[in-house]
N, C-alpha and C. Protein backbone atom coordinates (compact mmCIF):
# COMPACT_ATOMS: atom_id res chain seq x y z
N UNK A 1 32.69 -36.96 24.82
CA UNK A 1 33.69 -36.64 25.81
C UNK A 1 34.08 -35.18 25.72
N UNK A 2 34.33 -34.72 24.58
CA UNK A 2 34.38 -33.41 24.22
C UNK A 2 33.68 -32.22 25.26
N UNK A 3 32.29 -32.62 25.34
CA UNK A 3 31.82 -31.55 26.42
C UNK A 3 31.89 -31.37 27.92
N UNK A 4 32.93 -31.68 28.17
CA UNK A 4 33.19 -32.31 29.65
C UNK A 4 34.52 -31.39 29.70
N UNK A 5 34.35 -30.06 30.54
CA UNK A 5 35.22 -29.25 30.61
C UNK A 5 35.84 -29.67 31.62
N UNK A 6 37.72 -29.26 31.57
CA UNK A 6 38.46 -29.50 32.34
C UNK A 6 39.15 -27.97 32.90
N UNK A 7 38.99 -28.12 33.91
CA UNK A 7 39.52 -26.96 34.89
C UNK A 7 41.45 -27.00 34.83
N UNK A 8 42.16 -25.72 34.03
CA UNK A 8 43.64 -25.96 34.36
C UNK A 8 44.09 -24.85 35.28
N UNK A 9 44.44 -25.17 36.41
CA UNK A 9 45.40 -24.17 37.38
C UNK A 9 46.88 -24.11 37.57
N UNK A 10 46.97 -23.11 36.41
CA UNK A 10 48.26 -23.24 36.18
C UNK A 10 48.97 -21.68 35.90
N UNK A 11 50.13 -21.61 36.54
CA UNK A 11 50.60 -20.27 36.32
C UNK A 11 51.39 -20.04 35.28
N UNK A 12 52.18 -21.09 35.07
CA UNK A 12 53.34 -20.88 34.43
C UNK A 12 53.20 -21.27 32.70
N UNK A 13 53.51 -20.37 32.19
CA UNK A 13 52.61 -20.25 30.72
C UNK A 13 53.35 -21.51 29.65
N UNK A 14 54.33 -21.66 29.83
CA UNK A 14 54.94 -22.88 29.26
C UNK A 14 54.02 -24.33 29.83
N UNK A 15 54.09 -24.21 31.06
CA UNK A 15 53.19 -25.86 31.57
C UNK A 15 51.94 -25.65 30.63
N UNK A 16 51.01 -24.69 30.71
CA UNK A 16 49.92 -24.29 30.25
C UNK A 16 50.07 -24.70 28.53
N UNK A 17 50.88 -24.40 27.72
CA UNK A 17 51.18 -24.94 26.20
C UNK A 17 51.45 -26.22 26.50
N UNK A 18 52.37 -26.64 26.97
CA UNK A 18 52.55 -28.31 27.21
C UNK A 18 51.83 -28.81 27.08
N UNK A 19 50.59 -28.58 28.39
CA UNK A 19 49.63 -29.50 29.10
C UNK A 19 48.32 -29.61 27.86
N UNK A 20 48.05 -28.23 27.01
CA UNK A 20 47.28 -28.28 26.00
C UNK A 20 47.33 -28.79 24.80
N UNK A 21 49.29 -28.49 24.50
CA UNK A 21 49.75 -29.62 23.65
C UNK A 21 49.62 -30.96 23.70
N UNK A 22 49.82 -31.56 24.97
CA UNK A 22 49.58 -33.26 25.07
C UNK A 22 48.19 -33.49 24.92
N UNK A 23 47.32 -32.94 25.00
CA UNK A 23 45.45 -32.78 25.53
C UNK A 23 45.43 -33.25 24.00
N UNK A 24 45.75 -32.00 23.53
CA UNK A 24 45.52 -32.48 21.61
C UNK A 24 46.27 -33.24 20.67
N UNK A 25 47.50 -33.57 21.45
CA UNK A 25 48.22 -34.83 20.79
C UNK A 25 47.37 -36.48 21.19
N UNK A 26 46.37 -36.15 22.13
CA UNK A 26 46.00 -37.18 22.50
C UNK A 26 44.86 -37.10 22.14
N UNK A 27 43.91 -36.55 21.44
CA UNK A 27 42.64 -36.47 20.76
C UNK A 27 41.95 -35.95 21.94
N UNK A 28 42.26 -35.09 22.94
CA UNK A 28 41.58 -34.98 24.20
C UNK A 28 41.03 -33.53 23.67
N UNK A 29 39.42 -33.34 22.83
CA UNK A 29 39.51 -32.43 22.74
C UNK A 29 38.38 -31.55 23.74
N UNK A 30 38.15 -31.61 24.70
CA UNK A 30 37.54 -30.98 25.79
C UNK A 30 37.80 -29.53 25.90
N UNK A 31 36.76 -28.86 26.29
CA UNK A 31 37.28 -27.21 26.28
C UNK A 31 37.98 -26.72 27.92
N UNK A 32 38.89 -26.82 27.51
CA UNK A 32 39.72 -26.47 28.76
C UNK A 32 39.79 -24.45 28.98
N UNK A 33 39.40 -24.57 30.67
CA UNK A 33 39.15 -23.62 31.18
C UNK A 33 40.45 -23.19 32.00
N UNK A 34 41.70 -22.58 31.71
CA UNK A 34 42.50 -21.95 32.01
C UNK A 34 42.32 -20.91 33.23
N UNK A 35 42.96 -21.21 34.52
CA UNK A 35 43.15 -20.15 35.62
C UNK A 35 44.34 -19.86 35.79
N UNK A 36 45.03 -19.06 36.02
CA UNK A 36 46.46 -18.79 36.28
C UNK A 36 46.83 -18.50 37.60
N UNK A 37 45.65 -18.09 38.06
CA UNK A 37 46.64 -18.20 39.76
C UNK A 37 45.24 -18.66 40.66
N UNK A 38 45.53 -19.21 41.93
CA UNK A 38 44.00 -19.67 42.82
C UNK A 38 42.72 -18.45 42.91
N UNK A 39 43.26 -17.35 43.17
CA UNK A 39 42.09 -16.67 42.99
C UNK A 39 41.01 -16.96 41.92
N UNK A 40 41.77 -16.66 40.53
CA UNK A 40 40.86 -17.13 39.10
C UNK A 40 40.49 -18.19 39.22
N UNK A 41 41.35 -19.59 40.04
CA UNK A 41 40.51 -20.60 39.81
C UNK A 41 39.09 -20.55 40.73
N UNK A 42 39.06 -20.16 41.89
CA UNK A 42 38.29 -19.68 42.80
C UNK A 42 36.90 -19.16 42.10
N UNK A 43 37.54 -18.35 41.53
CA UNK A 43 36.32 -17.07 40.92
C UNK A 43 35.23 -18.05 39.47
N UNK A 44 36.48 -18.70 38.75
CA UNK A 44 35.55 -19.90 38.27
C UNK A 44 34.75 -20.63 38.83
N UNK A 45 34.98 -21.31 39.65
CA UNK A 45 34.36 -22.47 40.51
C UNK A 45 33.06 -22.24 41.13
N UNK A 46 33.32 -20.26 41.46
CA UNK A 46 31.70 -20.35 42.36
C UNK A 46 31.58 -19.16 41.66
N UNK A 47 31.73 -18.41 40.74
CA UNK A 47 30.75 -18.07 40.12
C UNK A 47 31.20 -16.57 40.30
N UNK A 48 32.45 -16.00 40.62
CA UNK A 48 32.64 -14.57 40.92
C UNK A 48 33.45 -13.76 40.12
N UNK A 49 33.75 -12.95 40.01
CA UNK A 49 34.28 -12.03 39.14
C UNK A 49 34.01 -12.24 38.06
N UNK A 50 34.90 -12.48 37.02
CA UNK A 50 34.87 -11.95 35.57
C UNK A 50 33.88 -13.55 35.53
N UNK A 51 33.61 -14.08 36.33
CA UNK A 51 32.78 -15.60 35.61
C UNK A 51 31.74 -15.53 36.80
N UNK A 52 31.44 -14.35 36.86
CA UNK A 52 29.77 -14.09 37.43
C UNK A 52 28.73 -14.40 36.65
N UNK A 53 28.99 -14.42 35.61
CA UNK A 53 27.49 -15.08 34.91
C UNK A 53 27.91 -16.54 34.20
N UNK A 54 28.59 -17.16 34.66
CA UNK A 54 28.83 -18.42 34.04
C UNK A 54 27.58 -19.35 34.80
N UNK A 55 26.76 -20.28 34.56
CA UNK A 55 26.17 -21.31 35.11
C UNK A 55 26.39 -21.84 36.39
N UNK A 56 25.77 -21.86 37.63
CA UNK A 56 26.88 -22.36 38.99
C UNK A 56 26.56 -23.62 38.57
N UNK A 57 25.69 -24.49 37.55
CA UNK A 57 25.21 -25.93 37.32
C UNK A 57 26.44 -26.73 36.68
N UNK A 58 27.26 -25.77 36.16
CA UNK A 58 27.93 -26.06 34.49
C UNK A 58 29.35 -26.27 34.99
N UNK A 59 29.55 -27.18 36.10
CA UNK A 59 31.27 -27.09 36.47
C UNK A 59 31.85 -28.01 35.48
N UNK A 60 33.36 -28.07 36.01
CA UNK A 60 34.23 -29.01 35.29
C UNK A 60 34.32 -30.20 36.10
N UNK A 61 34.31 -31.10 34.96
CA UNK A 61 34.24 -32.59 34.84
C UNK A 61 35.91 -32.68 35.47
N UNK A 62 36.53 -32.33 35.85
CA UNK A 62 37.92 -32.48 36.11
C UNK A 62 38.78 -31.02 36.36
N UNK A 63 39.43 -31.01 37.22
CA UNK A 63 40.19 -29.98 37.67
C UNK A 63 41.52 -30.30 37.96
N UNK A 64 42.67 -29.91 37.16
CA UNK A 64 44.12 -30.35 37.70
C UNK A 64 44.84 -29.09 37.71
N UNK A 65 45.34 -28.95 39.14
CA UNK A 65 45.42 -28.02 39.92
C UNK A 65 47.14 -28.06 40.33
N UNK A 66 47.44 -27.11 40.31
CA UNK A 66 48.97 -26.88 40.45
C UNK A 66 49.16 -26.54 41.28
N UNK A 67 50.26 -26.75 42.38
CA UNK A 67 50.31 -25.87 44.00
C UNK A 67 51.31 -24.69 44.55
N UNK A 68 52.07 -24.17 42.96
CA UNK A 68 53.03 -23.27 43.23
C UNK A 68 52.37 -22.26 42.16
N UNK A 69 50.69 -21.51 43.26
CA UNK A 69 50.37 -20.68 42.79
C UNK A 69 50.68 -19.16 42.80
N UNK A 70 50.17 -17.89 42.45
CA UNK A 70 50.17 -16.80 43.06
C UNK A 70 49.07 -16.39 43.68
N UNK A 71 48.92 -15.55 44.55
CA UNK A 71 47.54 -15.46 44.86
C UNK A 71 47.17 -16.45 46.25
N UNK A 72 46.59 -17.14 45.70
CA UNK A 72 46.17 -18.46 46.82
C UNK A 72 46.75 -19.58 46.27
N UNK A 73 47.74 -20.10 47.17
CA UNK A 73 48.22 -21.49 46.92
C UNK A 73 47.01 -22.72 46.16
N UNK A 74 47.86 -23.89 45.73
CA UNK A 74 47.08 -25.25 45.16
C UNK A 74 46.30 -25.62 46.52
N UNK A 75 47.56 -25.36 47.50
CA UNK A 75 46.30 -26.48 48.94
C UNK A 75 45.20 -25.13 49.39
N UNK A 76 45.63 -24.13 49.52
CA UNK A 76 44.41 -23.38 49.67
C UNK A 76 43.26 -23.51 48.59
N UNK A 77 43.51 -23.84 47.20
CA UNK A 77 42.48 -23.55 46.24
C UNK A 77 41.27 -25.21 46.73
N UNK A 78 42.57 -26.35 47.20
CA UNK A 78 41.44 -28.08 46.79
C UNK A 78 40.43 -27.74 48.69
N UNK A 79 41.58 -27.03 49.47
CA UNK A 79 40.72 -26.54 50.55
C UNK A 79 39.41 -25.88 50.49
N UNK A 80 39.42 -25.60 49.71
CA UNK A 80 38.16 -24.32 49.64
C UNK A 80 37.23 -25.18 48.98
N UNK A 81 37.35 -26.01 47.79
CA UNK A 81 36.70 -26.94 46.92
C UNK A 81 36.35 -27.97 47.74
N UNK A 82 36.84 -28.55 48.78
CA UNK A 82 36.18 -29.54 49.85
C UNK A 82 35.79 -28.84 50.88
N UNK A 83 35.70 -27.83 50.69
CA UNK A 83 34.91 -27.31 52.24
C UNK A 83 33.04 -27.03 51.74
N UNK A 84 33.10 -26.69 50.08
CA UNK A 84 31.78 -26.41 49.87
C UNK A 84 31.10 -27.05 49.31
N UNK A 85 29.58 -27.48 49.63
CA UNK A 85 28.68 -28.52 48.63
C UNK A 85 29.08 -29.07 47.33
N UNK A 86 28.48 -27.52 47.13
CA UNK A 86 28.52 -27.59 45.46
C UNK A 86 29.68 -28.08 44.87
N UNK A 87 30.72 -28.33 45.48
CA UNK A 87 32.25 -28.71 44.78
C UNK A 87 33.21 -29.67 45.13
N UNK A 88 32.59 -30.33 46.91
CA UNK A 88 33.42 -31.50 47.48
C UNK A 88 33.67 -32.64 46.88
N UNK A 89 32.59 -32.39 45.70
CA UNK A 89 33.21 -34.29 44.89
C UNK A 89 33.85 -33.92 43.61
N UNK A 90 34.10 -32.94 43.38
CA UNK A 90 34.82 -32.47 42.16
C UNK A 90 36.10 -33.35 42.07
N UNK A 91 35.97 -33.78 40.34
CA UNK A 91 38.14 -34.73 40.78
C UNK A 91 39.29 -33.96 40.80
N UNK A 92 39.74 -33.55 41.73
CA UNK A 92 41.16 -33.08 41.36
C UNK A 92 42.04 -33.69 41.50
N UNK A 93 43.29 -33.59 40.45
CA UNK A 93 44.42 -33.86 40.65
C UNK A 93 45.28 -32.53 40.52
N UNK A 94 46.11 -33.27 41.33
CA UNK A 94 47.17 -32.07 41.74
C UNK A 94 48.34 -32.66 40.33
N UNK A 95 48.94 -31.74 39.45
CA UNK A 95 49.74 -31.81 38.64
C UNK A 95 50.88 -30.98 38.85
N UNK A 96 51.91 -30.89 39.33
CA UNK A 96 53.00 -30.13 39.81
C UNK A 96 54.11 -30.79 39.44
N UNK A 97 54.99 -30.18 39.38
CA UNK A 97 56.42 -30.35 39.84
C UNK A 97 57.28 -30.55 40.56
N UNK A 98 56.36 -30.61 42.09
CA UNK A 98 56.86 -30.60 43.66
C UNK A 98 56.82 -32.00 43.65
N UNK A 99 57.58 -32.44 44.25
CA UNK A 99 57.93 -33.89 44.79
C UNK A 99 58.47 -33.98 46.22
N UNK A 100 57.74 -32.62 47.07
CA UNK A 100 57.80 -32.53 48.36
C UNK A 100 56.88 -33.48 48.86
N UNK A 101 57.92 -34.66 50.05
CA UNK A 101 56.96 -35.83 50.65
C UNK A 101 55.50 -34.89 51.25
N UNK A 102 55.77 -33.82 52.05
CA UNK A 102 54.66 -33.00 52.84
C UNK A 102 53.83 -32.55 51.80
N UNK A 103 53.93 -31.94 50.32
CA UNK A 103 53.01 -31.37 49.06
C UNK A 103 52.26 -32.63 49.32
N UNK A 104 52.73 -33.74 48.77
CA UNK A 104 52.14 -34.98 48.50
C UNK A 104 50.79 -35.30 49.77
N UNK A 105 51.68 -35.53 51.46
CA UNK A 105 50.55 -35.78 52.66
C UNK A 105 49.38 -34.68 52.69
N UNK A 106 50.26 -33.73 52.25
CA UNK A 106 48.90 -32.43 52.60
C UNK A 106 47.90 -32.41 51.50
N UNK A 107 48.17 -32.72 50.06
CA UNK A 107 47.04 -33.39 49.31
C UNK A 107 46.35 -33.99 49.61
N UNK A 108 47.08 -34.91 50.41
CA UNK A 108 45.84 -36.01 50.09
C UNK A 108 45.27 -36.10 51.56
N UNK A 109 45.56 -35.25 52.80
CA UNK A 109 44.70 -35.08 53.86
C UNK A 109 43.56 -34.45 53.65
N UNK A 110 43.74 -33.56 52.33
CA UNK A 110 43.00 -32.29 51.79
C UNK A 110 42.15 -32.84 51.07
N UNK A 111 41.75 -33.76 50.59
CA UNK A 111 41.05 -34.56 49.38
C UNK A 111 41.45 -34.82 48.42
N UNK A 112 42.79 -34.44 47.80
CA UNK A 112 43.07 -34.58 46.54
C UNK A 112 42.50 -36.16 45.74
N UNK A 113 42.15 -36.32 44.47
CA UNK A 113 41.87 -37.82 44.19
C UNK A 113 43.35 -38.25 43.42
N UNK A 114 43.94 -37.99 43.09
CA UNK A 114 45.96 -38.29 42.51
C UNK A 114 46.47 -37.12 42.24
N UNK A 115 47.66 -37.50 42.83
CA UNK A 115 48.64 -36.41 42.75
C UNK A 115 50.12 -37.50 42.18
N UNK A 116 49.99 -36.51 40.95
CA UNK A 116 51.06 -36.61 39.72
C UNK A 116 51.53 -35.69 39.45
N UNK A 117 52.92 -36.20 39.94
CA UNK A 117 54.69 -34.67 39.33
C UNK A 117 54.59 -35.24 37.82
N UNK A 118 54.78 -33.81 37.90
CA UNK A 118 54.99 -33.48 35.96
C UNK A 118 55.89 -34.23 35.50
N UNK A 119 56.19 -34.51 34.58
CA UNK A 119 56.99 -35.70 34.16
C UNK A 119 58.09 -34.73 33.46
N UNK A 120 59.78 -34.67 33.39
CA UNK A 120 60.35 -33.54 32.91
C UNK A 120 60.59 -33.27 31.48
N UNK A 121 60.21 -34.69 30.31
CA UNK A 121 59.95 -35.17 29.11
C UNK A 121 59.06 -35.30 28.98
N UNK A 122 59.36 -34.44 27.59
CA UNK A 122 57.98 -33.91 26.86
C UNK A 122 56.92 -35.32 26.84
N UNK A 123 57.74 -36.13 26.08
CA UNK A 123 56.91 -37.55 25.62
C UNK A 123 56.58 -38.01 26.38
N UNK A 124 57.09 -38.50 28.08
CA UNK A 124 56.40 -38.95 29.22
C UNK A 124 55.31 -37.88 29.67
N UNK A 125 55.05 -36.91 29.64
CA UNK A 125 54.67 -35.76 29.43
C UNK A 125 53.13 -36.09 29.11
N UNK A 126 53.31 -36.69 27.51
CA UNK A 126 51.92 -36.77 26.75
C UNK A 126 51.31 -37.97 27.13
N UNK A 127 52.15 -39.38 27.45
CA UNK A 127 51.39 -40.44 27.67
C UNK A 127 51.04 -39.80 29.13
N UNK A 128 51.22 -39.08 30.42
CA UNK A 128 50.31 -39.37 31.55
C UNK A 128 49.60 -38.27 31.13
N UNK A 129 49.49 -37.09 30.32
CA UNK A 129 48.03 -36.62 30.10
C UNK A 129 47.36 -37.54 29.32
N UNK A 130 47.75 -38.57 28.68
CA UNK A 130 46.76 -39.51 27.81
C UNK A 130 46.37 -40.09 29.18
N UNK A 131 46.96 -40.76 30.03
CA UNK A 131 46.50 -41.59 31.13
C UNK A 131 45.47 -40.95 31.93
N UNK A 132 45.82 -39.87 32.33
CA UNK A 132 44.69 -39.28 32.67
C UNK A 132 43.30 -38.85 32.25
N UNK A 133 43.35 -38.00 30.95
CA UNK A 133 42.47 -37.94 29.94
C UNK A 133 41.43 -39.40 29.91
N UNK A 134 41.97 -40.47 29.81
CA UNK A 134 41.31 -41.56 29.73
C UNK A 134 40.91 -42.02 31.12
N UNK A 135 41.34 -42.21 32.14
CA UNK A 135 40.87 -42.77 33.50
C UNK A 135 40.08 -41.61 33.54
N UNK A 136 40.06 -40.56 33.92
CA UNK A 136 39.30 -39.19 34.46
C UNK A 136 38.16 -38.94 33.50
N UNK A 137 38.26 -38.80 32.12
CA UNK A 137 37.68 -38.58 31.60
C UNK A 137 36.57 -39.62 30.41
N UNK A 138 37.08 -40.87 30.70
CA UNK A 138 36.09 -41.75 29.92
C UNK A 138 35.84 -43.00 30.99
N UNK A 139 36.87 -43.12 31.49
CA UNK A 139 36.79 -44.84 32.71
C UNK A 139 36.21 -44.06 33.71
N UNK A 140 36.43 -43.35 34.67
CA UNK A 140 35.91 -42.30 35.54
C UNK A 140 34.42 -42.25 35.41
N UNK A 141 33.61 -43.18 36.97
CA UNK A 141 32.38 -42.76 37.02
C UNK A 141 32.05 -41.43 37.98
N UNK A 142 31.99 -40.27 37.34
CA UNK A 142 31.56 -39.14 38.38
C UNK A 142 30.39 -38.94 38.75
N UNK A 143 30.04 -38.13 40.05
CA UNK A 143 28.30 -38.24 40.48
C UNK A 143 27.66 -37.36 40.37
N UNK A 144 27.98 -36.54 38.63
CA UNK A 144 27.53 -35.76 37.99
C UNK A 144 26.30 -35.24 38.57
N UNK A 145 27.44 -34.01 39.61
CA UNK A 145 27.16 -32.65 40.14
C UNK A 145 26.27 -31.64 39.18
């Protein structure tokens, strides 16, 4: 399970320790690929800027994507990821803090596969990255792109 990189789009550098903290409180030890705003996640995904020579074969097994980015918003980033081949079946979940009814419809008009608000405790916190970690990453049949 370990080699099954997970894509994090996340700005805010505290979510980013959290979200890595629960990963490894939960034995989730996958090499997580950190973007901080949609552009970087962008530039990961297909292969541009500073991750021009990364593999275009070698994506992430999972992408959880935040929508109060800088740069290019969360719905602009899962937009762009369902508009192209190489990336329309990718899983994302949207992991935010927004509990806007419209964040939520426009996900999931957009493709999102779950959209889960951050939980505001730490400890609820770690069991839905365990929940996830495990559905996404071991129950989860993907059509290994």
């Amino acid at each position: 399970m370990s080699d099954k990189v997970i894509l994090l789009v996340e700005d805010n550098p505290d979510d980013v320790t959290l979200t890595l903290r629960a990963l490894k409180k939960n034995n989730l030890l996958n090499e997580v690929v950190v973007a901080r705003d949609g552009v970087d996640a962008l530039d990961y995904l297909f292969c541009d800027g500073k991750y021009a020579n990364r593999p275009p074969d070698q994506l992430p097994e999972l992408i959880l994507l935040d929508l109060k980015l800088p740069k290019v918003d969360g719905l602009e980033v899962l937009t762009r990821i369902r508009c192209d081949d190489r990336t329309r079946l990718l899983p994302v979940v949207i992991l935010t803090s927004s509990n806007e009814q419209c964040d939520i419809i426009s996900g999931y008009e957009l493709g999102v596969n779950s959209y889960i608000r951050k939980p505001v405790d730490f400890e609820q916190f770690i069991e839905a990255v365990r929940q996830l970690g495990l559905y996404w990453l071991v129950l989860n049949q993907s059509p290994g792109l």
